[in-house]
N, C-alpha and C. Protein backbone atom coordinates (compact mmCIF):
# COMPACT_ATOMS: atom_id res chain seq x y z
N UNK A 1 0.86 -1.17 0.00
CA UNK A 1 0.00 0.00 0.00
C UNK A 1 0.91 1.23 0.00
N UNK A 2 0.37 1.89 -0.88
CA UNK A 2 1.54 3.28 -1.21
C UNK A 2 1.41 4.51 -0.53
N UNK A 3 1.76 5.38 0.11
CA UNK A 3 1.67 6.55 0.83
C UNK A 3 0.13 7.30 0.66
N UNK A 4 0.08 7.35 -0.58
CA UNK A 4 -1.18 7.75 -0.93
C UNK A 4 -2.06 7.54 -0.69
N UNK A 5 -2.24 6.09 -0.78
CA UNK A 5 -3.33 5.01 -0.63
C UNK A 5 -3.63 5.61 1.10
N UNK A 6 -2.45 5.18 1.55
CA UNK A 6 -2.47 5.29 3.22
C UNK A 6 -3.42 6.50 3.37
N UNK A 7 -3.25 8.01 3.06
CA UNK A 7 -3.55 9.15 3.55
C UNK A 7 -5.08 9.10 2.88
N UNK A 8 -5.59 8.60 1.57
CA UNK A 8 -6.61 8.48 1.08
C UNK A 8 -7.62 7.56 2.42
N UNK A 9 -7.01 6.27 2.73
CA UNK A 9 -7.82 5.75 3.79
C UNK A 9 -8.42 6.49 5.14
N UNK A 10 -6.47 7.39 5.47
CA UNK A 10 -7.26 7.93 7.23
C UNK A 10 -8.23 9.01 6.63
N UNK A 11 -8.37 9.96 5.30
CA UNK A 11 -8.94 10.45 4.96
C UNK A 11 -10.64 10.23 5.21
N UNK A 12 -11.00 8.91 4.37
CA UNK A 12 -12.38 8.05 4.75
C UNK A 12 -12.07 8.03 5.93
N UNK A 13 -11.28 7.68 7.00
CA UNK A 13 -11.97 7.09 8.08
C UNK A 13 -12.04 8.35 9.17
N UNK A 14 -11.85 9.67 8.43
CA UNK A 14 -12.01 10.73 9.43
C UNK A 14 -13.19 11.27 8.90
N UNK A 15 -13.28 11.14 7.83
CA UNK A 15 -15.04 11.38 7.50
C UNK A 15 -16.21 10.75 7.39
N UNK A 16 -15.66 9.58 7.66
CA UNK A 16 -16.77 8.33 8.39
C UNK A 16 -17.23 8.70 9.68
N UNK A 17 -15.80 8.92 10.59
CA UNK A 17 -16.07 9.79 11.72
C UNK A 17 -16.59 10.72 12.33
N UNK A 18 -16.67 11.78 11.30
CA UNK A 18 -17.28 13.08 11.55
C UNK A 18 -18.57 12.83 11.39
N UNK A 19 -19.00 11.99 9.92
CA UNK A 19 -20.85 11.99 9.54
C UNK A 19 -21.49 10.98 10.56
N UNK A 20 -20.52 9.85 11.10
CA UNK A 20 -21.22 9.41 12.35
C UNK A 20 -21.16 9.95 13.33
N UNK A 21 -20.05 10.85 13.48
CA UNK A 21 -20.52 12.28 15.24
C UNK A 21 -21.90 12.73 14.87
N UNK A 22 -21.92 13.39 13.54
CA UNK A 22 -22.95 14.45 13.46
C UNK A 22 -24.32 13.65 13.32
N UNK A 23 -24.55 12.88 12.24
CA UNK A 23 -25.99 11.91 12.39
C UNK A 23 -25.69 10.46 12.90
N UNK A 24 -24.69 10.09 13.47
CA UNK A 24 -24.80 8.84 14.52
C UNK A 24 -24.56 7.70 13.44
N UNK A 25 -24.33 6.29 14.06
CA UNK A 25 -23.71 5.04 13.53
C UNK A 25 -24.19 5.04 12.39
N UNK A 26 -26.01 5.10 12.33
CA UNK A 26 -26.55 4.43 11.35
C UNK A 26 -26.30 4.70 9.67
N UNK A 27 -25.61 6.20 9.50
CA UNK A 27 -25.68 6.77 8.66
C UNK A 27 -24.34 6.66 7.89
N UNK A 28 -23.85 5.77 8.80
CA UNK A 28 -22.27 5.57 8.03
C UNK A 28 -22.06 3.30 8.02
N UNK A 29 -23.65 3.41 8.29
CA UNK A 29 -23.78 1.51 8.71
C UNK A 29 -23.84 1.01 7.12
N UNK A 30 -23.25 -0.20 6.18
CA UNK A 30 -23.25 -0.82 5.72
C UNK A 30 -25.01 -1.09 5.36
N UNK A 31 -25.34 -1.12 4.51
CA UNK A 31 -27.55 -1.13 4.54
C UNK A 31 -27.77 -2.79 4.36
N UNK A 32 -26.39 -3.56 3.83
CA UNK A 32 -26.25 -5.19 3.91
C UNK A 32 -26.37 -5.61 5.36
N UNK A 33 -25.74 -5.00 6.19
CA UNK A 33 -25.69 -5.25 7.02
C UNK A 33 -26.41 -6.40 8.50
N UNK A 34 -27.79 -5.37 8.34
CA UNK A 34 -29.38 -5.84 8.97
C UNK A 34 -29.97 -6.20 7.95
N UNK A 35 -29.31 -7.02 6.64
CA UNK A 35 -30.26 -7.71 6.18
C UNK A 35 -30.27 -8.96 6.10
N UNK A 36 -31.42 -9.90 6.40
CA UNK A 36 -31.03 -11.87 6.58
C UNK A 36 -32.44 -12.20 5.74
N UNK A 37 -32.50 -13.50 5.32
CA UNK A 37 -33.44 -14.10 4.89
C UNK A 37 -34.83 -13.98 4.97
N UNK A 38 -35.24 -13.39 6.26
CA UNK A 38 -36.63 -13.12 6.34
C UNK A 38 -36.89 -11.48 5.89
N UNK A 39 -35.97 -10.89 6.26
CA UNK A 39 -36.25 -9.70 5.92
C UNK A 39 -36.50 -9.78 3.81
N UNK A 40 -35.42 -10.60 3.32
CA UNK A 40 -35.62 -10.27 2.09
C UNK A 40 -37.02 -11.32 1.59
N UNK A 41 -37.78 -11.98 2.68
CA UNK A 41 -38.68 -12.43 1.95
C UNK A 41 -40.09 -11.90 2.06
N UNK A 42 -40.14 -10.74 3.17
CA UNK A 42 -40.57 -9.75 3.44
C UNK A 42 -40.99 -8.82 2.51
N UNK A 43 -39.50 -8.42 1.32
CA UNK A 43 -39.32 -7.98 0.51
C UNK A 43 -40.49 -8.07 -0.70
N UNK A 44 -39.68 -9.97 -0.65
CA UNK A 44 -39.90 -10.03 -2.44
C UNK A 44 -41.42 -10.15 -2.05
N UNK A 45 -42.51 -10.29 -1.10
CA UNK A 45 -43.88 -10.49 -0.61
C UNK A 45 -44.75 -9.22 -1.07
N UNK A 46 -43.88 -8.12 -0.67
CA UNK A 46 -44.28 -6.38 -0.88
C UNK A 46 -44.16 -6.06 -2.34
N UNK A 47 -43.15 -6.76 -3.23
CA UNK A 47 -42.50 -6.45 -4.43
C UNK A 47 -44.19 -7.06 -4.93
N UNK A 48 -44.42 -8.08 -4.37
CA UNK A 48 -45.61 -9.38 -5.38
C UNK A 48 -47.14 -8.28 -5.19
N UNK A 49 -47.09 -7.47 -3.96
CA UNK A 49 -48.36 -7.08 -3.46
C UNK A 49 -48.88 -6.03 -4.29
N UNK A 50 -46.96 -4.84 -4.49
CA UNK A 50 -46.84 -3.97 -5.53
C UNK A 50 -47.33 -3.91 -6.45
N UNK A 51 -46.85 -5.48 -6.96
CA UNK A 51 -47.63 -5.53 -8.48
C UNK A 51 -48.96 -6.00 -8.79
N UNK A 52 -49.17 -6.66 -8.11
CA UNK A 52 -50.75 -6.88 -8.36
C UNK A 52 -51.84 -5.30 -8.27
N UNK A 53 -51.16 -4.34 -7.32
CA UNK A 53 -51.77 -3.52 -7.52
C UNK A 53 -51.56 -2.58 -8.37
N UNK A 54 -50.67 -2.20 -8.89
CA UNK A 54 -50.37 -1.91 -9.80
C UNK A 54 -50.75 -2.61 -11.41
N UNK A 55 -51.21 -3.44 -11.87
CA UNK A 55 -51.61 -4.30 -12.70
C UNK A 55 -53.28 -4.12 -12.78
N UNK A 56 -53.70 -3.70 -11.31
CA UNK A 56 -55.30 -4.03 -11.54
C UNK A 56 -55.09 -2.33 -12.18
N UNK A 57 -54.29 -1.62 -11.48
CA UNK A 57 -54.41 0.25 -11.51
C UNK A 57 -54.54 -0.32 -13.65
N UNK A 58 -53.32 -0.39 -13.99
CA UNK A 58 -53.19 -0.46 -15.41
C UNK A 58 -54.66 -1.10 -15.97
N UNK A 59 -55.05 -1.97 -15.73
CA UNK A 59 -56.29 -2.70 -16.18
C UNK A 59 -57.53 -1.60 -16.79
N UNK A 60 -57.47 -0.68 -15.23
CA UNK A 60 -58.48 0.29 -15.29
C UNK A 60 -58.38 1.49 -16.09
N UNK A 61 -57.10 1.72 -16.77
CA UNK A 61 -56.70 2.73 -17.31
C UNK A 61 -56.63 2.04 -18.93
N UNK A 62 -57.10 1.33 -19.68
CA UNK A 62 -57.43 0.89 -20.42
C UNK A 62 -58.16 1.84 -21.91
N UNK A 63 -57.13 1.87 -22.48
CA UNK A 63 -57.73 3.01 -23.85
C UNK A 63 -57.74 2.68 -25.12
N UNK A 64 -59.00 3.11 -25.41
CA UNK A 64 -59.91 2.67 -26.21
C UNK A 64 -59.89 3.58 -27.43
N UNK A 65 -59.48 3.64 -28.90
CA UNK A 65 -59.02 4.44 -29.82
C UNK A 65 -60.69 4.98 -30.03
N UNK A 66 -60.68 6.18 -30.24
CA UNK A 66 -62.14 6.60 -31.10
C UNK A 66 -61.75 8.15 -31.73
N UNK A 67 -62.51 7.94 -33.01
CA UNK A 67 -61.84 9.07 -33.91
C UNK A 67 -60.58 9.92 -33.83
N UNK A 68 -59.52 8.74 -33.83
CA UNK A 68 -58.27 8.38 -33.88
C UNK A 68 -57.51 9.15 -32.68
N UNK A 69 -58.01 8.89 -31.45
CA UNK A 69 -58.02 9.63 -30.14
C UNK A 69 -57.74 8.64 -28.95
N UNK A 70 -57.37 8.26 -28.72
CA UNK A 70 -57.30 7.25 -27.04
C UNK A 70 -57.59 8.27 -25.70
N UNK A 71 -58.35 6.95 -25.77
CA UNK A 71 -59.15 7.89 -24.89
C UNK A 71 -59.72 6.41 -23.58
N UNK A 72 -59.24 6.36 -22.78
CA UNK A 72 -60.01 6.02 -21.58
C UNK A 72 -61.17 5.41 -21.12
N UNK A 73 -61.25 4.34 -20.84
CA UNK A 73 -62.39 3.47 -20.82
C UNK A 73 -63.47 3.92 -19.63
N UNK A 74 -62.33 4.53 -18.63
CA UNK A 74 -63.44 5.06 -17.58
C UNK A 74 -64.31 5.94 -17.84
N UNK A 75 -63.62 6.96 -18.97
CA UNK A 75 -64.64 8.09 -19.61
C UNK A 75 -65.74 7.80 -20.26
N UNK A 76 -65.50 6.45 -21.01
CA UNK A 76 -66.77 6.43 -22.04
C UNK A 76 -67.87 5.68 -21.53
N UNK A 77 -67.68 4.72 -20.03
CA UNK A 77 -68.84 4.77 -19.55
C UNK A 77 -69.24 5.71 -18.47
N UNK A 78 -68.48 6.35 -18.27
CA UNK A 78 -69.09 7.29 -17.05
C UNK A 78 -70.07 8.06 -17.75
N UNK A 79 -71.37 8.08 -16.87
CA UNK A 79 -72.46 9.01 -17.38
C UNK A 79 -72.10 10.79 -16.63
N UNK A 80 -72.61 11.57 -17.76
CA UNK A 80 -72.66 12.73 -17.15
C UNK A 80 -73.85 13.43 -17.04
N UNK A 81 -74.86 13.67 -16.41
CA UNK A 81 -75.73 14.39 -15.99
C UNK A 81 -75.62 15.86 -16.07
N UNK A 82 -76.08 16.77 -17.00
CA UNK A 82 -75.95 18.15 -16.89
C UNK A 82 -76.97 19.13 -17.28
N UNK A 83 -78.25 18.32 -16.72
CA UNK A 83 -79.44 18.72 -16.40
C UNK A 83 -79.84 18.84 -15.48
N UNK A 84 -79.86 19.95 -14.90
CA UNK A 84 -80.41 20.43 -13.68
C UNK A 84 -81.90 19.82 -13.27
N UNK A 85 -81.97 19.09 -11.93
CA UNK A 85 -83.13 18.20 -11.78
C UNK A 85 -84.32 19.02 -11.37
N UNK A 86 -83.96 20.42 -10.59
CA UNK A 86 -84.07 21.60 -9.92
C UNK A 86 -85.30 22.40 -11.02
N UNK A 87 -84.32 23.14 -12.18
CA UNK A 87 -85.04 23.79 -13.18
C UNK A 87 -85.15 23.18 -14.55
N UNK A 88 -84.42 22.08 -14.50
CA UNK A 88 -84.48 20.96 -15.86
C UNK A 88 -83.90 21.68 -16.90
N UNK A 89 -82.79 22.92 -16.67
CA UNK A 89 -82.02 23.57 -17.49
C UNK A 89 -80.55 22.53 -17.69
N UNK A 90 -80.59 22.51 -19.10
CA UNK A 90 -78.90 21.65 -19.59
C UNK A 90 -77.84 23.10 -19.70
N UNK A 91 -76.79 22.90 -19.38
CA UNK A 91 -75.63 23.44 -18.35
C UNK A 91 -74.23 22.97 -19.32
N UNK A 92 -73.41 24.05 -19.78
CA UNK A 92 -72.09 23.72 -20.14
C UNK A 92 -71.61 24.08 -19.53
N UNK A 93 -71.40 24.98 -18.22
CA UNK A 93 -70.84 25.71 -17.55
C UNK A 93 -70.34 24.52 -16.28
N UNK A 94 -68.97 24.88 -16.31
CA UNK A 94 -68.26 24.49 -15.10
C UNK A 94 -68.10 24.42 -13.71
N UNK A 95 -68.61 26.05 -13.48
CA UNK A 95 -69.38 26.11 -12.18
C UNK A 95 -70.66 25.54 -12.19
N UNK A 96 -71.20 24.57 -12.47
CA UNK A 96 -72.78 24.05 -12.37
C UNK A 96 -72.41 22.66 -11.83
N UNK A 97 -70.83 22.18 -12.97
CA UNK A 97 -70.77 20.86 -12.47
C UNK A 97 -70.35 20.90 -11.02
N UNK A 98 -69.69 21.98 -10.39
CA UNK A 98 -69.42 21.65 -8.81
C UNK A 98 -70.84 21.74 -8.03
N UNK A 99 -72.05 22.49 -8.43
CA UNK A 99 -72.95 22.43 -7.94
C UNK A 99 -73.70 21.29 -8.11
N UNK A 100 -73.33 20.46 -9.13
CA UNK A 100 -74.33 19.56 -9.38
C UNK A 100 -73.88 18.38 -8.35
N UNK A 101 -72.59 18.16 -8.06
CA UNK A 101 -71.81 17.21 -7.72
C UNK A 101 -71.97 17.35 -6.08
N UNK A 102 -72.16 18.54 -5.14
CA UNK A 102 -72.59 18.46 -4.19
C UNK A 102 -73.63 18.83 -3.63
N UNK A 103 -74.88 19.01 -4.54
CA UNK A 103 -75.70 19.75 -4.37
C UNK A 103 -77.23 19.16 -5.10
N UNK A 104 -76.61 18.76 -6.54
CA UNK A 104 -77.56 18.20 -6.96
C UNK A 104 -78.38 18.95 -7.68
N UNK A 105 -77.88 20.59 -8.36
CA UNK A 105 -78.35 21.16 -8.49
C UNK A 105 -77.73 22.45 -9.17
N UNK A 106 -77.78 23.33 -10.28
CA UNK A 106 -76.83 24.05 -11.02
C UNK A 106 -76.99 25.62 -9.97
N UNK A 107 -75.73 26.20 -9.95
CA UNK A 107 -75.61 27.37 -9.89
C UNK A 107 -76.62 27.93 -9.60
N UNK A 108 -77.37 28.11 -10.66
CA UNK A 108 -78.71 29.40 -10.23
C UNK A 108 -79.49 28.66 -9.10
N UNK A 109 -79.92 27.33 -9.47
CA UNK A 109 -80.52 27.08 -8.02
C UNK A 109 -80.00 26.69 -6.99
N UNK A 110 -78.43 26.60 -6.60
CA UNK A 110 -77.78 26.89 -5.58
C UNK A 110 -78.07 28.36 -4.85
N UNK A 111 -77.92 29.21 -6.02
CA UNK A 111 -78.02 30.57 -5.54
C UNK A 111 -79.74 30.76 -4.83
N UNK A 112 -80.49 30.36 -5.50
CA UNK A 112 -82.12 30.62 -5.09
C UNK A 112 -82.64 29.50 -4.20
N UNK A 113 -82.30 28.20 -4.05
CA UNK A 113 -82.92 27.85 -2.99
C UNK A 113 -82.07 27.58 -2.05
N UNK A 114 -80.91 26.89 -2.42
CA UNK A 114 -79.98 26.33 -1.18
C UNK A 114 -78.80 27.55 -0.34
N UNK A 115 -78.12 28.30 -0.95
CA UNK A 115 -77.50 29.46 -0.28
C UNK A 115 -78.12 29.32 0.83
N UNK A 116 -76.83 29.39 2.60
CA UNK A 116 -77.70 29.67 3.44
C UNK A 116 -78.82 28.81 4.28
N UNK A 117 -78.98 28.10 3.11
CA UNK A 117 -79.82 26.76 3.76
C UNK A 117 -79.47 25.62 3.62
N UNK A 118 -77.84 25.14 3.60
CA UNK A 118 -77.87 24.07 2.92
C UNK A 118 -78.20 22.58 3.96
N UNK A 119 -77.73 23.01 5.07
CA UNK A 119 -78.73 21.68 6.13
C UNK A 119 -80.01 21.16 5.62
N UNK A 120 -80.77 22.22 5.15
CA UNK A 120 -82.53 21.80 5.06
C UNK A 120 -82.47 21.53 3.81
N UNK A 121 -81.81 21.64 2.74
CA UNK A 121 -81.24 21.26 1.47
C UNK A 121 -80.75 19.71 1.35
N UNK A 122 -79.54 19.84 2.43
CA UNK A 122 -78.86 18.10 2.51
C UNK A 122 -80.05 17.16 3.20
N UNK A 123 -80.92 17.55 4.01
CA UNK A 123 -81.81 16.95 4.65
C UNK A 123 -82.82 15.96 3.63
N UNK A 124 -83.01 16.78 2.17
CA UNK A 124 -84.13 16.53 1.66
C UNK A 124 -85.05 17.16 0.82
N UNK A 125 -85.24 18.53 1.31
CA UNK A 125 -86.01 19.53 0.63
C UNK A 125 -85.58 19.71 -0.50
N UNK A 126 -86.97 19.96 -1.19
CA UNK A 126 -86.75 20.82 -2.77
C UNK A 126 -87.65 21.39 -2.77
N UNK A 127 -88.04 22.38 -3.37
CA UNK A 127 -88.45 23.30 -3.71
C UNK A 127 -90.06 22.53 -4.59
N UNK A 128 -91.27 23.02 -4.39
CA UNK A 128 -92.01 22.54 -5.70
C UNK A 128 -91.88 22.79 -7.10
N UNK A 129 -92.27 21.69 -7.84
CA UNK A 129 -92.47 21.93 -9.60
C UNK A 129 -92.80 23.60 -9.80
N UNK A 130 -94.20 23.51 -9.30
CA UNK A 130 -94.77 24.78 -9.99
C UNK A 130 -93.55 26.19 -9.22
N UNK A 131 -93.20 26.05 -8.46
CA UNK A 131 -92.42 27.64 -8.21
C UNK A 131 -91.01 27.57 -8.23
N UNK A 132 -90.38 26.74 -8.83
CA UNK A 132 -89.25 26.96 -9.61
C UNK A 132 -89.49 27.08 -11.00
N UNK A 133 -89.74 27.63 -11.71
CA UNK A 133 -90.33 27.30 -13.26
C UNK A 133 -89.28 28.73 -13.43
């Protein structure tokens, strides 16, 4: 071993030293170390669990070409509702779909019956046919 070599080693082993003063043994520990047979079968168990879930995730994400577009299998059966059940008005508007989605109901009749009331709203109530028109 050549002079070099030598001063290169106490080198590592004074900065092995220092990063284990400052964050302690573990951070200068070998990661082979604490590992034995059960732990790696532990492993390959989590690796198997990984993938199965991961595999069903892919399954569901499944795309489907249409007018030369891929496009998502969850999309093309999901129904969308964007008729207000409220005033039976159809809705492109974006703010309607957050109303519709917790409410059950577009914008304007968020604003006219539920605003303010929404307990007696989530409870049940609607408004009659004839005086929402």
């Amino acid at each position: 071993m050549g002079k070099n070599d030598q001063k290169k080693e106490q080198y590592i082993m004074r900065l092995e030293n220092a990063i284990a003063k400052k964050y302690g043994c573990d951070a200068v520990k070998n990661p082979a170390s604490g590992w034995d047979e059960e732990k790696e079968a532990e492993y390959l168990e989590q690796i198997k669990e990984f993938n199965k879930k991961f595999d069903k995730i892919l399954t569901h994400q499944d795309k489907v070409e249409v007018n030369g577009v891929l496009v998502s299998k969850k999309l093309l059966t999901r129904e969308s509702n964007r008729t207000c059940p409220v005033c039976k008005i159809y809705s492109f508007k974006v703010q309607d779909d957050i109303y519709m989605t917790k409410y059950s109901c577009c914008f304007k009749c968020y604003i006219q019956y539920v605003e303010h009331r929404e307990e007696r709203w989530l409870s049940g109530w609607r408004p009659h046919s004839e005086t929402n028109q």
